[in-house]
Protein backbone atom coordinates (compact mmCIF):
# COMPACT_ATOMS: atom_id res chain seq x y z
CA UNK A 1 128.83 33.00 146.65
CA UNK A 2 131.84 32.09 148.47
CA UNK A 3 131.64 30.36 152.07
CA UNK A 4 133.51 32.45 154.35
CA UNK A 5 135.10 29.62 157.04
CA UNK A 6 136.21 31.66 159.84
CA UNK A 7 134.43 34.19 160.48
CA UNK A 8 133.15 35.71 164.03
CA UNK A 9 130.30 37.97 164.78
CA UNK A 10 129.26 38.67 168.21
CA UNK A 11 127.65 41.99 170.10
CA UNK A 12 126.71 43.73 173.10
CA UNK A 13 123.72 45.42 174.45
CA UNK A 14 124.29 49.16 174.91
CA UNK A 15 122.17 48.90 178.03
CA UNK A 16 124.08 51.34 180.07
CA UNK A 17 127.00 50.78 183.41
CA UNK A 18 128.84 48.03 181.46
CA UNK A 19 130.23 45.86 184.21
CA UNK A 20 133.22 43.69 184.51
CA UNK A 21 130.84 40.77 183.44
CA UNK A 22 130.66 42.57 180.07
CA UNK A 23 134.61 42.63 179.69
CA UNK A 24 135.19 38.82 181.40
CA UNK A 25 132.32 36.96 179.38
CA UNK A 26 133.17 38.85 176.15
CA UNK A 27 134.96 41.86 175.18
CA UNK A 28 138.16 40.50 176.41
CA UNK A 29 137.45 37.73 174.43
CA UNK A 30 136.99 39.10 171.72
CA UNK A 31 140.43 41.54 171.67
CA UNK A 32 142.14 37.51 171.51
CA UNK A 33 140.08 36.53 168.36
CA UNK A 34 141.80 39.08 166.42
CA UNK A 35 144.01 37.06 165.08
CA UNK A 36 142.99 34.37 164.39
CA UNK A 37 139.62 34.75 162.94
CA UNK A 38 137.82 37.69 160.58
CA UNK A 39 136.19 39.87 163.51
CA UNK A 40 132.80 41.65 162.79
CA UNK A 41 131.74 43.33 166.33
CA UNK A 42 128.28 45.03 166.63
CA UNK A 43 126.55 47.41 169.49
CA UNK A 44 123.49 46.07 169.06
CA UNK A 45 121.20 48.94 169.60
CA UNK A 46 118.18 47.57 168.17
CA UNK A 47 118.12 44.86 171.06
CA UNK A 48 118.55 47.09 173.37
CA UNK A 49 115.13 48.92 172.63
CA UNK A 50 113.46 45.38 173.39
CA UNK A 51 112.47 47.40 176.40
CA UNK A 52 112.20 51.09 176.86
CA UNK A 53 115.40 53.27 176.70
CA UNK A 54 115.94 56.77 176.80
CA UNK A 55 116.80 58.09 173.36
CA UNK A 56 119.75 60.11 174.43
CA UNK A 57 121.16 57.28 176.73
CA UNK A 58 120.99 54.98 174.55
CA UNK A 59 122.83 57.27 172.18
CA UNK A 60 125.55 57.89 175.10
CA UNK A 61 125.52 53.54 175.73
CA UNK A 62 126.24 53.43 172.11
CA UNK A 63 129.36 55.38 172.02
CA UNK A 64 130.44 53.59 175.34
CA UNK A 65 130.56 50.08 174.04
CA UNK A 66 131.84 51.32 171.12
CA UNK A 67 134.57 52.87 173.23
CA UNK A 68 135.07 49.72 175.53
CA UNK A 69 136.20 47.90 172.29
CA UNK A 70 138.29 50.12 171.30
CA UNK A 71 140.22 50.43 174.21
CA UNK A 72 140.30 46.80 175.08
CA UNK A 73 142.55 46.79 171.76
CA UNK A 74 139.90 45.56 169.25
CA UNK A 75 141.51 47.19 166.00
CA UNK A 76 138.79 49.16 164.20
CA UNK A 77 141.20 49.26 160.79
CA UNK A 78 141.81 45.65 160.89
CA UNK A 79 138.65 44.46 162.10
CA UNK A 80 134.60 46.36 162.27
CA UNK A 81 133.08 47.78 164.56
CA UNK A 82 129.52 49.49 164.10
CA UNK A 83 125.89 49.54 165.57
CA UNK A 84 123.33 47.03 164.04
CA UNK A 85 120.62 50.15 163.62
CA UNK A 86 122.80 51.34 160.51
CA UNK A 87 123.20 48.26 158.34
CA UNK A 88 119.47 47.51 156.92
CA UNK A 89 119.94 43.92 156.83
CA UNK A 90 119.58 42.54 160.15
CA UNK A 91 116.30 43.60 160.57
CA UNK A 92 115.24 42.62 156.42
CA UNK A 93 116.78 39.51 157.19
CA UNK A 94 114.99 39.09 160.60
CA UNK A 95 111.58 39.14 159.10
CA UNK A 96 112.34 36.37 156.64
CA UNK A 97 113.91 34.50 159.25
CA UNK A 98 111.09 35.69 161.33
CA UNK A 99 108.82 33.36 159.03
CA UNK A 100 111.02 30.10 159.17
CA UNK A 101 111.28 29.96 163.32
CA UNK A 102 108.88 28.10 164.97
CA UNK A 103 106.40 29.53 168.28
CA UNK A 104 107.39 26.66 170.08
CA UNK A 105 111.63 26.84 169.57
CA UNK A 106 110.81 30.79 171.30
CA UNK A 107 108.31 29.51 173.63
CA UNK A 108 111.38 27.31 174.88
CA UNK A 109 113.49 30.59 175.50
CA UNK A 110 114.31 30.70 178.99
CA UNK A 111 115.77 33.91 178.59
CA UNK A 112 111.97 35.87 177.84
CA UNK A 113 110.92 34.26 181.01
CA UNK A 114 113.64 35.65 182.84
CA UNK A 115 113.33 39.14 181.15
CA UNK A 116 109.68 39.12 181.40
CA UNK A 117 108.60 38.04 184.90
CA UNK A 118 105.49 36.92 185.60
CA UNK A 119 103.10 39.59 183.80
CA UNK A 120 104.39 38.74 180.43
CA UNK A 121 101.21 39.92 178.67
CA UNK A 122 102.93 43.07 179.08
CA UNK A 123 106.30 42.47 177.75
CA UNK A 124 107.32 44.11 173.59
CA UNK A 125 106.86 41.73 170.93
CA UNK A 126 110.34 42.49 170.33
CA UNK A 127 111.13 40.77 173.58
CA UNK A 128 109.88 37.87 172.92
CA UNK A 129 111.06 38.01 169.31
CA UNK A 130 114.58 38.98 169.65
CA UNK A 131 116.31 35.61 169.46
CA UNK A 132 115.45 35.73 166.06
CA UNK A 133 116.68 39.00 165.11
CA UNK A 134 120.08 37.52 167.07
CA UNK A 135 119.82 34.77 164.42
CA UNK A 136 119.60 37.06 161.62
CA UNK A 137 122.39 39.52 163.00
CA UNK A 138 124.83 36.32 162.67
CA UNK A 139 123.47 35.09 159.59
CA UNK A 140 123.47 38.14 157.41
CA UNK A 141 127.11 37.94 157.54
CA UNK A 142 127.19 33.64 156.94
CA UNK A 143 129.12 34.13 160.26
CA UNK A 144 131.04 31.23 161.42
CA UNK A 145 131.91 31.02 165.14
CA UNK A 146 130.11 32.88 167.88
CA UNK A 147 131.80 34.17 171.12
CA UNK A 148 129.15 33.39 173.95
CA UNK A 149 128.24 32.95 177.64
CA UNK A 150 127.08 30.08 178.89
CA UNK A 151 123.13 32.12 179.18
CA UNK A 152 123.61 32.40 175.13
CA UNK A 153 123.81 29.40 174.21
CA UNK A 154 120.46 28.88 173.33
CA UNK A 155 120.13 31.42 171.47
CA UNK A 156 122.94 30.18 169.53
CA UNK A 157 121.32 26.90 169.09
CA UNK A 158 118.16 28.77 167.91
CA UNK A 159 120.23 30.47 165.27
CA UNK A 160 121.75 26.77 163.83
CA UNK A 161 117.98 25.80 163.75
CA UNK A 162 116.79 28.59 162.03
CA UNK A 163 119.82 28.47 159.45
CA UNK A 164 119.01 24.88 159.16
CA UNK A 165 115.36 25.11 158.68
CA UNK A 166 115.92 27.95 155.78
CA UNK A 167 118.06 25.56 154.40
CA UNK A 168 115.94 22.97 153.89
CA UNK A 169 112.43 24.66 153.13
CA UNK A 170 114.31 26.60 149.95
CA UNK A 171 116.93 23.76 149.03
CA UNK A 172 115.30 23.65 145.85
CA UNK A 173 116.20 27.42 144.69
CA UNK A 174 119.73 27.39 146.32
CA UNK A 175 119.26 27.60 150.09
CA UNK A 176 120.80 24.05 150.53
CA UNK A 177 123.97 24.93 152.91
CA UNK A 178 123.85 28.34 151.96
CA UNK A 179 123.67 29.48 155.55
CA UNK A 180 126.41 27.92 157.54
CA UNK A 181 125.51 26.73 160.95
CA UNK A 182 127.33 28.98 163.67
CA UNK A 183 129.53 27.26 166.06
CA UNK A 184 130.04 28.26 170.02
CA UNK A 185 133.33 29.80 171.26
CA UNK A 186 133.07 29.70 174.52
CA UNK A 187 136.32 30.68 175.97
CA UNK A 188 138.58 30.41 179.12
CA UNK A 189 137.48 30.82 183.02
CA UNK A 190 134.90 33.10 184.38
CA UNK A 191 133.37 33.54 181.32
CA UNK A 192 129.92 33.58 183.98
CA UNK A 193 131.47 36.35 186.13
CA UNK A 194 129.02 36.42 189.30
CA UNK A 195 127.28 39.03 191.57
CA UNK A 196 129.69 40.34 194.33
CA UNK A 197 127.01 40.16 196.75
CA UNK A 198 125.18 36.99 196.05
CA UNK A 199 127.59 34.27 194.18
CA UNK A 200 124.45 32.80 193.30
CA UNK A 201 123.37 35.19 190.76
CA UNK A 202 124.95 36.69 187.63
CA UNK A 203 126.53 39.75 187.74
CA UNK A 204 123.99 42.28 185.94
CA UNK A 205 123.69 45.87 185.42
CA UNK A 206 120.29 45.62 186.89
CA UNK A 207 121.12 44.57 190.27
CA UNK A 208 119.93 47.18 192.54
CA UNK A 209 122.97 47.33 194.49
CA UNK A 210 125.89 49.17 193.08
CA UNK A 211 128.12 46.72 195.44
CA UNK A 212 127.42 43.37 193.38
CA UNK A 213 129.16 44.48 190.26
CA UNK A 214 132.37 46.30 188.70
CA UNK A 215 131.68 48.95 186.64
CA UNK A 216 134.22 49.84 183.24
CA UNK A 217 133.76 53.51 184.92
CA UNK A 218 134.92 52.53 188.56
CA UNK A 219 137.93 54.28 190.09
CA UNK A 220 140.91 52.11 191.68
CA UNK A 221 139.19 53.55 195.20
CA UNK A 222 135.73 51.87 193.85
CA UNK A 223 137.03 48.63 192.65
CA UNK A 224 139.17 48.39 195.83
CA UNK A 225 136.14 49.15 198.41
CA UNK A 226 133.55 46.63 196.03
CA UNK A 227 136.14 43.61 196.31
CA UNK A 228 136.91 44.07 199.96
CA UNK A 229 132.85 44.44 200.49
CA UNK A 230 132.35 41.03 198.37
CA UNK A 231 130.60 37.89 199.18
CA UNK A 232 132.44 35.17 201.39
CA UNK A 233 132.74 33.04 204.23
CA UNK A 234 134.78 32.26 207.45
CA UNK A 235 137.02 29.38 206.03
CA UNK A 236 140.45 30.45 204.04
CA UNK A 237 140.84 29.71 200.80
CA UNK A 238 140.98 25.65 199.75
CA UNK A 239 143.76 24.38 197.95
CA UNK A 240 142.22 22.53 194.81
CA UNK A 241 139.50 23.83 192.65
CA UNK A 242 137.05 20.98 194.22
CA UNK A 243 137.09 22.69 197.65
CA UNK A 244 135.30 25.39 196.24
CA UNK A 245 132.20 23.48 195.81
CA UNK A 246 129.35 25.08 197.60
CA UNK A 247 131.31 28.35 198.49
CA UNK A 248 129.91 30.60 195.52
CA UNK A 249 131.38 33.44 196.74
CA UNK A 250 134.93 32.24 196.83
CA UNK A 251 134.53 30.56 193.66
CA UNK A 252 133.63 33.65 192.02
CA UNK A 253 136.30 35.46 193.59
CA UNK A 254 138.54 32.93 192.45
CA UNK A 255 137.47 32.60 189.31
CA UNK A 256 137.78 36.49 188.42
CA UNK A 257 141.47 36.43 189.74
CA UNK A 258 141.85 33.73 187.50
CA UNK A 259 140.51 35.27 184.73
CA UNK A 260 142.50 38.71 185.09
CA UNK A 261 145.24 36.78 185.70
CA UNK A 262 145.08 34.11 182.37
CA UNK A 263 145.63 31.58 185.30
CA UNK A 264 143.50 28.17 186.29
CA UNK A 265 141.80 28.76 189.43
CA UNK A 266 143.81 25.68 191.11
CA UNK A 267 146.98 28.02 189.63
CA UNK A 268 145.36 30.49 191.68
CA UNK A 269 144.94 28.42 194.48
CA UNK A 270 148.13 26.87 194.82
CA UNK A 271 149.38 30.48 195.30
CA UNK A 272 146.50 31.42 197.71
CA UNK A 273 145.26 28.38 199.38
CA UNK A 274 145.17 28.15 203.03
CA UNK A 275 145.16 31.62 203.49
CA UNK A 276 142.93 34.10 204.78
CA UNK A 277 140.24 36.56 202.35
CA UNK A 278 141.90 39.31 204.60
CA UNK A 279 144.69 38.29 202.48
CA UNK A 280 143.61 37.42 199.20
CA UNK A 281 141.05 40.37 198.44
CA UNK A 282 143.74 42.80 198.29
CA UNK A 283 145.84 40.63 195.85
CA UNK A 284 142.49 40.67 194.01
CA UNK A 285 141.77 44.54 193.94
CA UNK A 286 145.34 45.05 193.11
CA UNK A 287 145.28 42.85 189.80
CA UNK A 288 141.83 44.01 189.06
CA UNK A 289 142.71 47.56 189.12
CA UNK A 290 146.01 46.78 187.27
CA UNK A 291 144.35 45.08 184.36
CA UNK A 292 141.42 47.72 183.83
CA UNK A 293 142.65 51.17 185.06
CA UNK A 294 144.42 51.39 180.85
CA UNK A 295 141.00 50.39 179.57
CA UNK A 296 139.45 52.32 181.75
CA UNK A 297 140.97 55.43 181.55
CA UNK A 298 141.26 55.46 177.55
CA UNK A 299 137.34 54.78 177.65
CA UNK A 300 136.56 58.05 179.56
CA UNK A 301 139.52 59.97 177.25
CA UNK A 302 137.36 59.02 174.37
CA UNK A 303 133.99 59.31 175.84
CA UNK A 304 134.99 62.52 177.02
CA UNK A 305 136.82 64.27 174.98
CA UNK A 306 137.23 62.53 171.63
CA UNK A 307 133.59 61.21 170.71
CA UNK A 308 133.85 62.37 167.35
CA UNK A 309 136.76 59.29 166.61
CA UNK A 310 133.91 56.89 168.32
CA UNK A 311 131.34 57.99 165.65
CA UNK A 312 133.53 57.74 162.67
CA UNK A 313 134.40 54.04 163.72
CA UNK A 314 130.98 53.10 163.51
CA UNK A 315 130.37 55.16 160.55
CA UNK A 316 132.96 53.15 158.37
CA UNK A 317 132.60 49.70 160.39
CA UNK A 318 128.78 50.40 159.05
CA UNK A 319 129.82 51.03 155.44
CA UNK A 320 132.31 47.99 155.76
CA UNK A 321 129.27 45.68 157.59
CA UNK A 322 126.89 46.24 154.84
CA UNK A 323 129.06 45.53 152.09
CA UNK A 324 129.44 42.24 153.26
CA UNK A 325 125.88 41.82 154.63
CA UNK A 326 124.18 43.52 151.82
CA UNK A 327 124.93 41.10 148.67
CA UNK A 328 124.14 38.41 151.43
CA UNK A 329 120.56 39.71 152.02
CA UNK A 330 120.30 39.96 147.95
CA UNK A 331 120.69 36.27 147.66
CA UNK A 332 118.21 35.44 150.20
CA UNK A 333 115.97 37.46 148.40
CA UNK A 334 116.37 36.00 145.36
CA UNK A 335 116.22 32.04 147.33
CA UNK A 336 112.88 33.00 148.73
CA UNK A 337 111.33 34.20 145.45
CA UNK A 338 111.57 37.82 145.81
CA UNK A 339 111.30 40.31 142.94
């Protein structure tokens, strides 16, 4: 079976109110892999039920990420798209794969600890599982490269173990190298976009104010009134990157501008330093609502009134997935010894 050698997979959680976190740290991201590298995107559904969702909003989250990618400019003809749920695969493969990770390489997961709190008695199997079936969702398609946040990298390294691992324990029926061993891409500034009310923490759909984030579904009037309400202090602006140590508000702010902008932030802050946030939020507002107001906008024309285009993406990127993933699976069937 041939080796593919550059090959991406990557996915995001249809969680609901993606953020512009989601389109910094990824999706954006992956619209620039396009060309250069065989693109397999997922919504990966199945993660997302790692805790409870509602089964119609998770349907409606579905079509939404789906959307985002689309309208970020990821080309569905050139390129899949599709939700993990339909291609059988990931979740066959997960159980094998399930059966070659260790307890302690998930025990050393700080993301369940995170996600789980302190009564983690309480917290889905799946929870605690789901680096594994992250692993498999990369691995059923020998994927090469990985577009991922700085908080994924683990899980990443998880993946190379387990690919590794499976490897070795079946090199003697043909699992030597059959699984390549994904590589990070992890691309460009503000790829850790932060909270706009505590620079501090990560910018998450969860935060219980609406304030710390911006939302893909944000008007220019929202964005606008969320930037100038943002985390930051007295001083003005520094002139060199270093200045910002210690200011995590202005370095986020910073950082995002430089990130809408495809600028370093001491680009941005040889336009911008010495001067006031009076000055520079509305510079910031103005780009931000300039870069996402297309995306934006297409997202809610589709949402609204053209859903049936979303679900016939995913219906062929499905068809498309599992023909690559599905002769994949075969083999590890037949490397593990079943008939």
């Amino acid at each position: 079976m041939e080796q593919p050698t550059n090959r991406v997979f990557s996915g995001v959680q249809p969680t609901g109110n993606l953020h512009l976190g989601n389109y910094l740290g990824a999706i954006r991201n992956f619209v620039g892999l396009q060309d250069t590298h065989e693109c397999i995107y997922c919504v990966v559904d199945m993660h997302a039920i790692t805790v409870w969702q509602d089964p119609k909003e998770l349907a409606a989250n579905t079509r939404e990420v789906a959307a985002a990618y689309i309208a970020a400019g990821i080309d569905p003809k050139r390129h899949i798209i599709f939700n993990q749920s339909k291609v059988p695969a990931h979740a066959e493969l997960a159980w094998v794969l399930n059966c070659v990770a260790r307890i302690g390489w998930l025990n050393r997961m700080t993301q369940f600890k995170d996600k789980a709190g302190k009564d983690r008695e309480k917290a889905s199997v799946g929870l605690y599982a789901y680096p594994v079936l992250m692993a498999a969702d990369i691995l059923a398609y020998r994927a090469t490269h990985v577009p991922v946040g700085e908080d994924q990298k683990q899980h990443l390294e998880l993946a190379r173990d387990v690919a590794q691992k499976f490897n070795n324990d079946f090199a003697e029926t043909g699992g030597t190298d059959f699984f390549p061993l994904p590589e990070p891409l992890i691309m460009g500034p503000a790829t850790r976009v932060m909270s706009l009310r505590d620079g501090t923490k990560k910018m998450s759909k969860s935060d219980p104010s609406d304030y710390s984030r911006i939302t893909l579904k944000d008007t220019a009037d929202d964005i606008a009134l969320k930037i100038r309400k943002a985390q930051t202090d007295p001083e003005p602006l520094p002139e060199t990157e270093e200045g910002l140590a210690g200011r995590p508000g202005a370095d986020n702010l910073v950082g995002i501008y430089a990130a809408l902008s495809g600028r370093s932030k001491n680009d941005v802050l040889a336009e911008f330093g010495g001067k006031q946030f009076s000055v520079f939020k509305p510079a910031l507002a103005d780009l931000a609502v300039a870069k996402l107001s297309p995306m934006t906008g297409e997202m809610k024309r589709m949402l609204d009134q053209d859903r049936s285009y979303i679900d016939e993406v995913l219906a062929s990127g499905a068809e498309r997935a599992h023909a690559i993933a599905d002769p994949i699976y075969r083999r590890v069937r037949e490397i593990v010894g079943f008939i």
